[in-house]
PDB file of N, CA and C in Angstrom:
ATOM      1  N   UNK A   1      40.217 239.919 -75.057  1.00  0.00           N
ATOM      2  CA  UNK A   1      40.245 241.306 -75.450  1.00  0.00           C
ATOM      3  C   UNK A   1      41.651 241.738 -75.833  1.00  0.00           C
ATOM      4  N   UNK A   2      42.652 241.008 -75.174  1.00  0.00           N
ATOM      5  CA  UNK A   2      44.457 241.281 -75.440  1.00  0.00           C
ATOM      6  C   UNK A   2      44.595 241.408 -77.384  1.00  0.00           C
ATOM      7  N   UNK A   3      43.779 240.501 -78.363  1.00  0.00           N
ATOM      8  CA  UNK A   3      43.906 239.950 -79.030  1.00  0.00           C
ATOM      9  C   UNK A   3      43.165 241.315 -80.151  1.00  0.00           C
ATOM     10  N   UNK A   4      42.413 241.720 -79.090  1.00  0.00           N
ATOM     11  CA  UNK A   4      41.641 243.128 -80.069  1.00  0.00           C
ATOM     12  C   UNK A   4      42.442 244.486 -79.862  1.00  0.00           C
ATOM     13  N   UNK A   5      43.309 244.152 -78.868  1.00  0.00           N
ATOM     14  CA  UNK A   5      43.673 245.824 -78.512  1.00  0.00           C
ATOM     15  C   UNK A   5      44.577 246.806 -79.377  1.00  0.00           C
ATOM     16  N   UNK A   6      45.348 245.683 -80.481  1.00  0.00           N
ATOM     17  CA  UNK A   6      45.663 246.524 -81.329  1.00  0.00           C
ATOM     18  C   UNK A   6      45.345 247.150 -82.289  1.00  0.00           C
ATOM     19  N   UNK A   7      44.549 246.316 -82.708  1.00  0.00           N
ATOM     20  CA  UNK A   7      43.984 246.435 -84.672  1.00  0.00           C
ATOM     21  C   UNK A   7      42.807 245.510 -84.462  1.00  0.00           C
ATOM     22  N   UNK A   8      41.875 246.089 -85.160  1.00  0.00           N
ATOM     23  CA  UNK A   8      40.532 245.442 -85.780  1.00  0.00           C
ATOM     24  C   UNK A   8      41.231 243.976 -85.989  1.00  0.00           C
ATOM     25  N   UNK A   9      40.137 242.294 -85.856  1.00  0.00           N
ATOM     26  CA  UNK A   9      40.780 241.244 -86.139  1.00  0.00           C
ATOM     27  C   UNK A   9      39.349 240.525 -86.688  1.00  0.00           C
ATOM     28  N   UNK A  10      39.702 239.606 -87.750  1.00  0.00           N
ATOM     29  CA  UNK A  10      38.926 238.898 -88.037  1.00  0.00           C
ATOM     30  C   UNK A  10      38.429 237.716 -87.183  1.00  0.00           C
ATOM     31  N   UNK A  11      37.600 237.058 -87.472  1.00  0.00           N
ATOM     32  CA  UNK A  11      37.553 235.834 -86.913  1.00  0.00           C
ATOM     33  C   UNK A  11      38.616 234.648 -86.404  1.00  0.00           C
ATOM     34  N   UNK A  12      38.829 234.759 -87.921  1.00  0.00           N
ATOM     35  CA  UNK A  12      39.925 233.435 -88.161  1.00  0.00           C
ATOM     36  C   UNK A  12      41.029 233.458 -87.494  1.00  0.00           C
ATOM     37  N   UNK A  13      41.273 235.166 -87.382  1.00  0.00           N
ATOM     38  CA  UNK A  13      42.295 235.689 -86.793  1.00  0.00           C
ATOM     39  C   UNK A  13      42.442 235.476 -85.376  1.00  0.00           C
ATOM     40  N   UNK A  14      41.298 235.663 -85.087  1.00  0.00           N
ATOM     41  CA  UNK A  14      41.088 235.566 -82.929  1.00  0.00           C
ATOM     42  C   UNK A  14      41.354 233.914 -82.999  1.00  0.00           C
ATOM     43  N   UNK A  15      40.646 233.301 -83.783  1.00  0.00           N
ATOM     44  CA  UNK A  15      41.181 231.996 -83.277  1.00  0.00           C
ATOM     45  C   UNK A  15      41.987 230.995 -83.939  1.00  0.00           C
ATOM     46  N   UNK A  16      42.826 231.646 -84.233  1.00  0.00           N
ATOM     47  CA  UNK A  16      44.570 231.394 -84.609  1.00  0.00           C
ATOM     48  C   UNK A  16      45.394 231.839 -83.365  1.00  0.00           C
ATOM     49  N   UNK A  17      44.833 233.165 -82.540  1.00  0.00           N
ATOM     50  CA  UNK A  17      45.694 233.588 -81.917  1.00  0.00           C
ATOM     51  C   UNK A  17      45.176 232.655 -80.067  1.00  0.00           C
ATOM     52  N   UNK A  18      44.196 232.357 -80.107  1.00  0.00           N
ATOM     53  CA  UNK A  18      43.364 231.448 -78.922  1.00  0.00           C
ATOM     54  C   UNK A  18      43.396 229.968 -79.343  1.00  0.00           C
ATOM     55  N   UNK A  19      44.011 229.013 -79.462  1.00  0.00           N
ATOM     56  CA  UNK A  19      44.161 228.067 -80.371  1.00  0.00           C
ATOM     57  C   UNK A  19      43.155 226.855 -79.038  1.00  0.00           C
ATOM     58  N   UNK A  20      42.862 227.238 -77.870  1.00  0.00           N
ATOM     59  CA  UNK A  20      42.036 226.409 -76.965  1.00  0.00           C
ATOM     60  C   UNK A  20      41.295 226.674 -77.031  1.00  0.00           C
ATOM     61  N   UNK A  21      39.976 227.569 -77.421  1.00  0.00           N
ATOM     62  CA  UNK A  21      38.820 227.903 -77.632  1.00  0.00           C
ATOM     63  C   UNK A  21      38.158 227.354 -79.156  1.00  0.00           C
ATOM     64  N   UNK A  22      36.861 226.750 -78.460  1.00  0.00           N
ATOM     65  CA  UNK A  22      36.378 226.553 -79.407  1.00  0.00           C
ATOM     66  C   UNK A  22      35.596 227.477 -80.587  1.00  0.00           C
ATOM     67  N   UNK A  23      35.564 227.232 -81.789  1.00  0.00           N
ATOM     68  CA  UNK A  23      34.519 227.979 -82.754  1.00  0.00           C
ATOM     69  C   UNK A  23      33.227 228.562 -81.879  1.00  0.00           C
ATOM     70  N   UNK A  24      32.926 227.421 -81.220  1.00  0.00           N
ATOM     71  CA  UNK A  24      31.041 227.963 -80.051  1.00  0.00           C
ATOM     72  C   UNK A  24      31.487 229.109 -79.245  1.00  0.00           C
ATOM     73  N   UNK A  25      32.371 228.753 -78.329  1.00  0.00           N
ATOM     74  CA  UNK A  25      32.803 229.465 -76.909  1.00  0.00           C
ATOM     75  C   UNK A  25      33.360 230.904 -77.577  1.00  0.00           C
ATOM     76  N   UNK A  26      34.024 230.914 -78.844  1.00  0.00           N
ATOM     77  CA  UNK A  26      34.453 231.930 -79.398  1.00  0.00           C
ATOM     78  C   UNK A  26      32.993 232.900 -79.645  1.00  0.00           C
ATOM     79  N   UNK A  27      32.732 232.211 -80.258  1.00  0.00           N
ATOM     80  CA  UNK A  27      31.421 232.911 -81.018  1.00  0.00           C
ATOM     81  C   UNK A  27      30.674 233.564 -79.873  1.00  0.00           C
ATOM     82  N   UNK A  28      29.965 232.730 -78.617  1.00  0.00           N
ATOM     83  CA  UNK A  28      29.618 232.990 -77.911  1.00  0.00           C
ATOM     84  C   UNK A  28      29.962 234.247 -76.975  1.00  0.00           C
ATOM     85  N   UNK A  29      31.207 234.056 -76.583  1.00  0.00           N
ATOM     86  CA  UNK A  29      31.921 235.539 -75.977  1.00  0.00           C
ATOM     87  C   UNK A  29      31.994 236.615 -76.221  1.00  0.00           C
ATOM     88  N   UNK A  30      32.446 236.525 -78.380  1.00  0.00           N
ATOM     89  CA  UNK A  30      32.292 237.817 -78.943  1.00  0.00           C
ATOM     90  C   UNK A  30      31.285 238.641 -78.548  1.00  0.00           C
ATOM     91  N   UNK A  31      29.853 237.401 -78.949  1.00  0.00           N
ATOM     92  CA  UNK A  31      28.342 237.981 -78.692  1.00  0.00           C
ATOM     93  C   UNK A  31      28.326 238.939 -77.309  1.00  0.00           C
ATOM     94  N   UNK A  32      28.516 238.355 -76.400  1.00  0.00           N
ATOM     95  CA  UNK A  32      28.530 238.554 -74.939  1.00  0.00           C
ATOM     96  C   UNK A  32      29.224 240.007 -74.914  1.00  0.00           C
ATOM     97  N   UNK A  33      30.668 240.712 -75.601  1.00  0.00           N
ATOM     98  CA  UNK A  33      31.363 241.290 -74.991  1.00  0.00           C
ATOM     99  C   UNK A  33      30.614 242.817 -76.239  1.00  0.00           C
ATOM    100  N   UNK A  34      30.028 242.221 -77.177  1.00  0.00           N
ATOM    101  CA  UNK A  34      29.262 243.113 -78.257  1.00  0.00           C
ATOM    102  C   UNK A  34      28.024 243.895 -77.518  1.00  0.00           C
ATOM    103  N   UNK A  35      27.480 242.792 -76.772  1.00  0.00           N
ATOM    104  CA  UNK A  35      26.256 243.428 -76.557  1.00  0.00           C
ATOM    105  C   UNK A  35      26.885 243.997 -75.344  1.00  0.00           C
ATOM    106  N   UNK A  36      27.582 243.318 -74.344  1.00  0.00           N
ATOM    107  CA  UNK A  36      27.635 244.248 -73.230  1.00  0.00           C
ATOM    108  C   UNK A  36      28.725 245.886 -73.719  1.00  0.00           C
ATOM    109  N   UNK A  37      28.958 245.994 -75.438  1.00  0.00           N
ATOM    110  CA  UNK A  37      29.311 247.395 -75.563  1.00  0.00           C
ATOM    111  C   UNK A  37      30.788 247.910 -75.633  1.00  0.00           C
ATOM    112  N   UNK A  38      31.403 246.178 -75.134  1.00  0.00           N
ATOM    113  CA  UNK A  38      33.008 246.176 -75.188  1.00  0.00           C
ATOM    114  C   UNK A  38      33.520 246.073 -76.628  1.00  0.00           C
ATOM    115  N   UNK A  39      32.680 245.239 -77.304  1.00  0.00           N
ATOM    116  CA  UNK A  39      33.693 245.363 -78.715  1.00  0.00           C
ATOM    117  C   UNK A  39      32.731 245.192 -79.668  1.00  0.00           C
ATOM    118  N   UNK A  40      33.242 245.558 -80.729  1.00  0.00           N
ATOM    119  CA  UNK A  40      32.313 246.582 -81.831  1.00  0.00           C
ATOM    120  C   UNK A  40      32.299 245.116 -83.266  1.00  0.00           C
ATOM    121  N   UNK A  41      31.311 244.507 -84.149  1.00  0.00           N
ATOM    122  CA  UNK A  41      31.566 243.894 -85.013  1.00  0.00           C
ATOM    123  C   UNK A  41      31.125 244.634 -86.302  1.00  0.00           C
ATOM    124  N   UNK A  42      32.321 244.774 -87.190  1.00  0.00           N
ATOM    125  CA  UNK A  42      32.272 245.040 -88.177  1.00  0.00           C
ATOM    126  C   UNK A  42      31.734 244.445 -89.553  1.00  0.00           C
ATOM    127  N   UNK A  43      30.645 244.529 -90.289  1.00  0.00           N
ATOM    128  CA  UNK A  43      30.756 243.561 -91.501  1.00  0.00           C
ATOM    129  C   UNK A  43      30.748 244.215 -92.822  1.00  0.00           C
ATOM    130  N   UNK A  44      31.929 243.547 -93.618  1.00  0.00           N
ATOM    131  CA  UNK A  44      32.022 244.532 -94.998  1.00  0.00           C
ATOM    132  C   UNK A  44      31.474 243.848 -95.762  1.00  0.00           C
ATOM    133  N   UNK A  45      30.152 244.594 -97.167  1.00  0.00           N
ATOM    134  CA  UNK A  45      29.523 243.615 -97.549  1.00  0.00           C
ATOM    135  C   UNK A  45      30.535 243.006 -98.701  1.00  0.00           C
ATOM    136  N   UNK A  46      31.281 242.290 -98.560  1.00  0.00           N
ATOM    137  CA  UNK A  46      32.126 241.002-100.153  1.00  0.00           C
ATOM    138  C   UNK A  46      31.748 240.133-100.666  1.00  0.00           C
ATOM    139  N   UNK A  47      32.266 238.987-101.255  1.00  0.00           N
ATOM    140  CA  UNK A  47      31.265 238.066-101.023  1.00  0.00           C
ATOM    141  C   UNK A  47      32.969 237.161-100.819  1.00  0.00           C
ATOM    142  N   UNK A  48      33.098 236.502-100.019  1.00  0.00           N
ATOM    143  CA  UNK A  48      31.908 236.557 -98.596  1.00  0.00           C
ATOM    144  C   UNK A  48      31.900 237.513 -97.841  1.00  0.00           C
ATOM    145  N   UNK A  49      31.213 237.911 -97.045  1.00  0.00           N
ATOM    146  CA  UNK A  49      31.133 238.941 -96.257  1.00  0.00           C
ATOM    147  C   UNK A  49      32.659 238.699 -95.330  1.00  0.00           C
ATOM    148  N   UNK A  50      32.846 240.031 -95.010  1.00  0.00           N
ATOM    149  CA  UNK A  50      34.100 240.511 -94.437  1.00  0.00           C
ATOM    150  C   UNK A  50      34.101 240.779 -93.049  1.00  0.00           C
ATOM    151  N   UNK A  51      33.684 239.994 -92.051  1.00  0.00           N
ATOM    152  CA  UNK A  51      33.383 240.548 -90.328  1.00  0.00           C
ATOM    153  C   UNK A  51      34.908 240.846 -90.003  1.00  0.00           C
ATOM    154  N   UNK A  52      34.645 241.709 -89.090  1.00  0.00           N
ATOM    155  CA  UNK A  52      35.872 242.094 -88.392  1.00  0.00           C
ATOM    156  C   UNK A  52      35.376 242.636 -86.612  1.00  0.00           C
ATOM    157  N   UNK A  53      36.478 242.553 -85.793  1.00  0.00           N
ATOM    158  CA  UNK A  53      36.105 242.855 -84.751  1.00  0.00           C
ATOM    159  C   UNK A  53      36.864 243.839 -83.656  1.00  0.00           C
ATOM    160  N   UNK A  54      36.002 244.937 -83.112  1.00  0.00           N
ATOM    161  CA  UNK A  54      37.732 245.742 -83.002  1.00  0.00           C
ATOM    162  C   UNK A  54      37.127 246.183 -81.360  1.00  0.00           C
ATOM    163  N   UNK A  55      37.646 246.856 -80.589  1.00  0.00           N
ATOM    164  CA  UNK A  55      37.246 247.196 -78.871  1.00  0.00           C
ATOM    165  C   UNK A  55      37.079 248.267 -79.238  1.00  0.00           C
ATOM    166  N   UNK A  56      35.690 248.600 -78.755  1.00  0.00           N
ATOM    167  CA  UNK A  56      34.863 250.074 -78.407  1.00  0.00           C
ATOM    168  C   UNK A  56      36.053 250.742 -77.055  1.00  0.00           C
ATOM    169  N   UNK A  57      35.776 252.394 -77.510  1.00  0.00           N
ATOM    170  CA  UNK A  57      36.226 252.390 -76.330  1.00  0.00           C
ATOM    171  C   UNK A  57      36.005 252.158 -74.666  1.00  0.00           C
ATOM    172  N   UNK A  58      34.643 251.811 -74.307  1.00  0.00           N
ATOM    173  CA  UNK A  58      34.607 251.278 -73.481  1.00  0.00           C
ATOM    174  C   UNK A  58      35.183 249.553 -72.711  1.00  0.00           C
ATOM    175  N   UNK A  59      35.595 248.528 -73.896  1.00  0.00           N
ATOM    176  CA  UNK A  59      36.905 247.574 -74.169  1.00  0.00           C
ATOM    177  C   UNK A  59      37.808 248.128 -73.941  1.00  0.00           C
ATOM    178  N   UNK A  60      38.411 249.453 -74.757  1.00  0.00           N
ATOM    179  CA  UNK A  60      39.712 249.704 -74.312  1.00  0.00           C
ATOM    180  C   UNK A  60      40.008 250.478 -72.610  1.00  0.00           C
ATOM    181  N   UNK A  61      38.957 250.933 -72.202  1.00  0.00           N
ATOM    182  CA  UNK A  61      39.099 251.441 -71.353  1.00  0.00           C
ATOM    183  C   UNK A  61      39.326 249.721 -69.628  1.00  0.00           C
ATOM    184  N   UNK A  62      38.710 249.135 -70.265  1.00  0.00           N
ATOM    185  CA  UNK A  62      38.454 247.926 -69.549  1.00  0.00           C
ATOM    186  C   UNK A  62      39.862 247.148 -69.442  1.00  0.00           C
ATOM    187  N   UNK A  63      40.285 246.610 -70.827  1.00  0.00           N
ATOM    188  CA  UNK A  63      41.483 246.216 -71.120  1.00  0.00           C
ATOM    189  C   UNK A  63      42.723 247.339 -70.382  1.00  0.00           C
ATOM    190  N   UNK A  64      42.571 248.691 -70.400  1.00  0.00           N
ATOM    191  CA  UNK A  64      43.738 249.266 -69.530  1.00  0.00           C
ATOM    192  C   UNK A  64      43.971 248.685 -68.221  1.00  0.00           C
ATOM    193  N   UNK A  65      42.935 248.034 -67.872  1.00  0.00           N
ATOM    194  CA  UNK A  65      42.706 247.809 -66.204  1.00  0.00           C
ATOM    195  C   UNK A  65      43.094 246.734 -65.939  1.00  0.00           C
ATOM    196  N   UNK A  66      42.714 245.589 -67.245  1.00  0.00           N
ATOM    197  CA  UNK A  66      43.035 244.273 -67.041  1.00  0.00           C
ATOM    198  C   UNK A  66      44.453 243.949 -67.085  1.00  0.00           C
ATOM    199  N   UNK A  67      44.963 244.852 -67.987  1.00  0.00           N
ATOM    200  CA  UNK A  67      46.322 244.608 -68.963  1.00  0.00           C
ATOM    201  C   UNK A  67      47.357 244.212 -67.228  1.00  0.00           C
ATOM    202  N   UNK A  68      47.407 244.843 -66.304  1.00  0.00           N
ATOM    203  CA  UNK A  68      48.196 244.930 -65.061  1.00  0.00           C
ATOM    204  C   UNK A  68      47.966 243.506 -64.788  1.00  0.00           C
ATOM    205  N   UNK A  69      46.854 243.277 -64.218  1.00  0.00           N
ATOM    206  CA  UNK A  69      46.202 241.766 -63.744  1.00  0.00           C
ATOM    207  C   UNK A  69      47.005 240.892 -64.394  1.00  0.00           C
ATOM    208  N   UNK A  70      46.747 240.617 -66.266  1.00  0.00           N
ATOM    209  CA  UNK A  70      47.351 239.866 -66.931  1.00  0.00           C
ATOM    210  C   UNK A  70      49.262 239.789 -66.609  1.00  0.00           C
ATOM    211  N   UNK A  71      49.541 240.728 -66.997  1.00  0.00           N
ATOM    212  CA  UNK A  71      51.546 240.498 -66.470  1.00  0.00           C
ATOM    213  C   UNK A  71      51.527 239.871 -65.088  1.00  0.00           C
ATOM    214  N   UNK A  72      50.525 240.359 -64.435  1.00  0.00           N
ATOM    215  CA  UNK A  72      50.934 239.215 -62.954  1.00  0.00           C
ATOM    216  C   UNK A  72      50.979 238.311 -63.289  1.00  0.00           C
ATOM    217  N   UNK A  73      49.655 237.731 -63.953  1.00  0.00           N
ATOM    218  CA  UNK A  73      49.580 236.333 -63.822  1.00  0.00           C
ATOM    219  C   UNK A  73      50.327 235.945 -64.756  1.00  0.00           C
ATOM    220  N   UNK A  74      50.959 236.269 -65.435  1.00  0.00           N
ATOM    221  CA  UNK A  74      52.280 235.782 -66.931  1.00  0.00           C
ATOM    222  C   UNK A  74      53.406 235.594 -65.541  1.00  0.00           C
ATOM    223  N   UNK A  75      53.856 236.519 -64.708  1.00  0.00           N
ATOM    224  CA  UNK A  75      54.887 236.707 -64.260  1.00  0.00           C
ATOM    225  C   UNK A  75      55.001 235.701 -63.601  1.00  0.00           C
ATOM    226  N   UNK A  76      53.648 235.132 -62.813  1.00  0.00           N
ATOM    227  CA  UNK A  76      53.568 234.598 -61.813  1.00  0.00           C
ATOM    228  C   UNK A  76      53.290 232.938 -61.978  1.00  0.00           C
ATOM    229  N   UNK A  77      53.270 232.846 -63.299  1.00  0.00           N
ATOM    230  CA  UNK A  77      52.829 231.178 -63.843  1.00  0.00           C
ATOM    231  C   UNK A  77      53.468 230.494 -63.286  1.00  0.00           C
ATOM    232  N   UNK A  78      54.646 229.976 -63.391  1.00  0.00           N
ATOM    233  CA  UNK A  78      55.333 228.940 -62.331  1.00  0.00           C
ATOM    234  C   UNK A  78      54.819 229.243 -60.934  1.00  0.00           C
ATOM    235  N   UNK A  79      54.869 230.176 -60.192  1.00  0.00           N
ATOM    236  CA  UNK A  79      54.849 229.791 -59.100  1.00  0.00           C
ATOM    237  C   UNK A  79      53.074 229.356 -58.902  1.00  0.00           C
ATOM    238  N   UNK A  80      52.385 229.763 -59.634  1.00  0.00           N
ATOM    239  CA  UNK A  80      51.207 228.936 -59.432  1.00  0.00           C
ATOM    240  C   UNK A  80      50.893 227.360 -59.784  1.00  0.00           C
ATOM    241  N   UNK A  81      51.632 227.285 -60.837  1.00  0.00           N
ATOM    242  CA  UNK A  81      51.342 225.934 -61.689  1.00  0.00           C
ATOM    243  C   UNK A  81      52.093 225.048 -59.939  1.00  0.00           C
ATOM    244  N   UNK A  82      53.419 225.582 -59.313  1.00  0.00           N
ATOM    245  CA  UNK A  82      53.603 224.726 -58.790  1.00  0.00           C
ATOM    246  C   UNK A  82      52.788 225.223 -57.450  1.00  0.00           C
ATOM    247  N   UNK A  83      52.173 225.706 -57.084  1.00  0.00           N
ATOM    248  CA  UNK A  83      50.668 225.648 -55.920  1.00  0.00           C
ATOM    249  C   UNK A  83      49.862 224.843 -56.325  1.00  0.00           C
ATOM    250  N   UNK A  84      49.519 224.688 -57.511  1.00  0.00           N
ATOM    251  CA  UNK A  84      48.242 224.071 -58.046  1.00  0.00           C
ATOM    252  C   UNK A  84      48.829 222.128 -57.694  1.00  0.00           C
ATOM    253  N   UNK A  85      49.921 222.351 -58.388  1.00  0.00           N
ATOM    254  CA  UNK A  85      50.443 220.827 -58.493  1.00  0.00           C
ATOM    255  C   UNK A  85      50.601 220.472 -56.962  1.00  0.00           C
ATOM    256  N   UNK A  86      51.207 221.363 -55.676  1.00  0.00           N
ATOM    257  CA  UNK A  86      51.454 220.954 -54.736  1.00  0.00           C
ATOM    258  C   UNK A  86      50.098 221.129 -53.843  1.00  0.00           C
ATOM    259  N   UNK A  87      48.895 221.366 -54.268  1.00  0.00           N
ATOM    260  CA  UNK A  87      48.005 221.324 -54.134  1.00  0.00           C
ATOM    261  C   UNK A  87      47.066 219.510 -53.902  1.00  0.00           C
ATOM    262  N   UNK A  88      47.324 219.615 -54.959  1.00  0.00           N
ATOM    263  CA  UNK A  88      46.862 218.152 -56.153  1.00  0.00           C
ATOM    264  C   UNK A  88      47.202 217.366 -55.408  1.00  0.00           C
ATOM    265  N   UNK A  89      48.694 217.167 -54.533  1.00  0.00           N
ATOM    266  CA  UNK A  89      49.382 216.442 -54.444  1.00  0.00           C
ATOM    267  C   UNK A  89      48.924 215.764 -52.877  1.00  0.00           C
ATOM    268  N   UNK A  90      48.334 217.097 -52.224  1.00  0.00           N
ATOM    269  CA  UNK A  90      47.980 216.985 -51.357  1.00  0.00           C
ATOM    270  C   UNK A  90      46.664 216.255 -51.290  1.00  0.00           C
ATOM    271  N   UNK A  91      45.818 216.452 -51.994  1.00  0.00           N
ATOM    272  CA  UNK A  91      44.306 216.210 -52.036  1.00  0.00           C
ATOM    273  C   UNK A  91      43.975 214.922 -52.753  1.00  0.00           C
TER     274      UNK A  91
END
């Protein structure tokens, strides 16, 4: 949803910016976050058609909440990667 919160994005666009997700898992999620009302798909008729995808405000209202969560876990990457590894290490 980080990826919608500014501007309407195309396809190609979300997964340029998600470069580990697949075409399926992509596709799949959009579906998922459409119907549950979070984000809105746009299609302009061109040829080819023009989809675009942008957060309802009920997405943006969601994404305000998440946005906190996310900087932790940015902030906090090393010290997890090395829990996880000293984890591993153990097991």
């Amino acid at each position: 949803m980080a990826a919608l919160h500014l501007s309407p994005r195309r396809f190609s666009e979300l997964r340029r910016d998600i470069p580990d997700v697949s075409q399926k898992v992509l596709t799949q999620t959009l579906r998922k976050l459409e119907r549950d009302g979070l984000v809105e798909r746009i299609v302009t008729p061109t040829a080819p058609p023009r989809v675009d995808y942008i957060l309802r405000p009920l997405g943006q209202s969601l994404f305000a909440r998440l946005s906190p969560l996310a900087v932790w876990a940015i902030e906090h990457r090393a010290e997890i990667d090395a829990a996880r590894a000293s984890y591993d290490d153990r097991t």
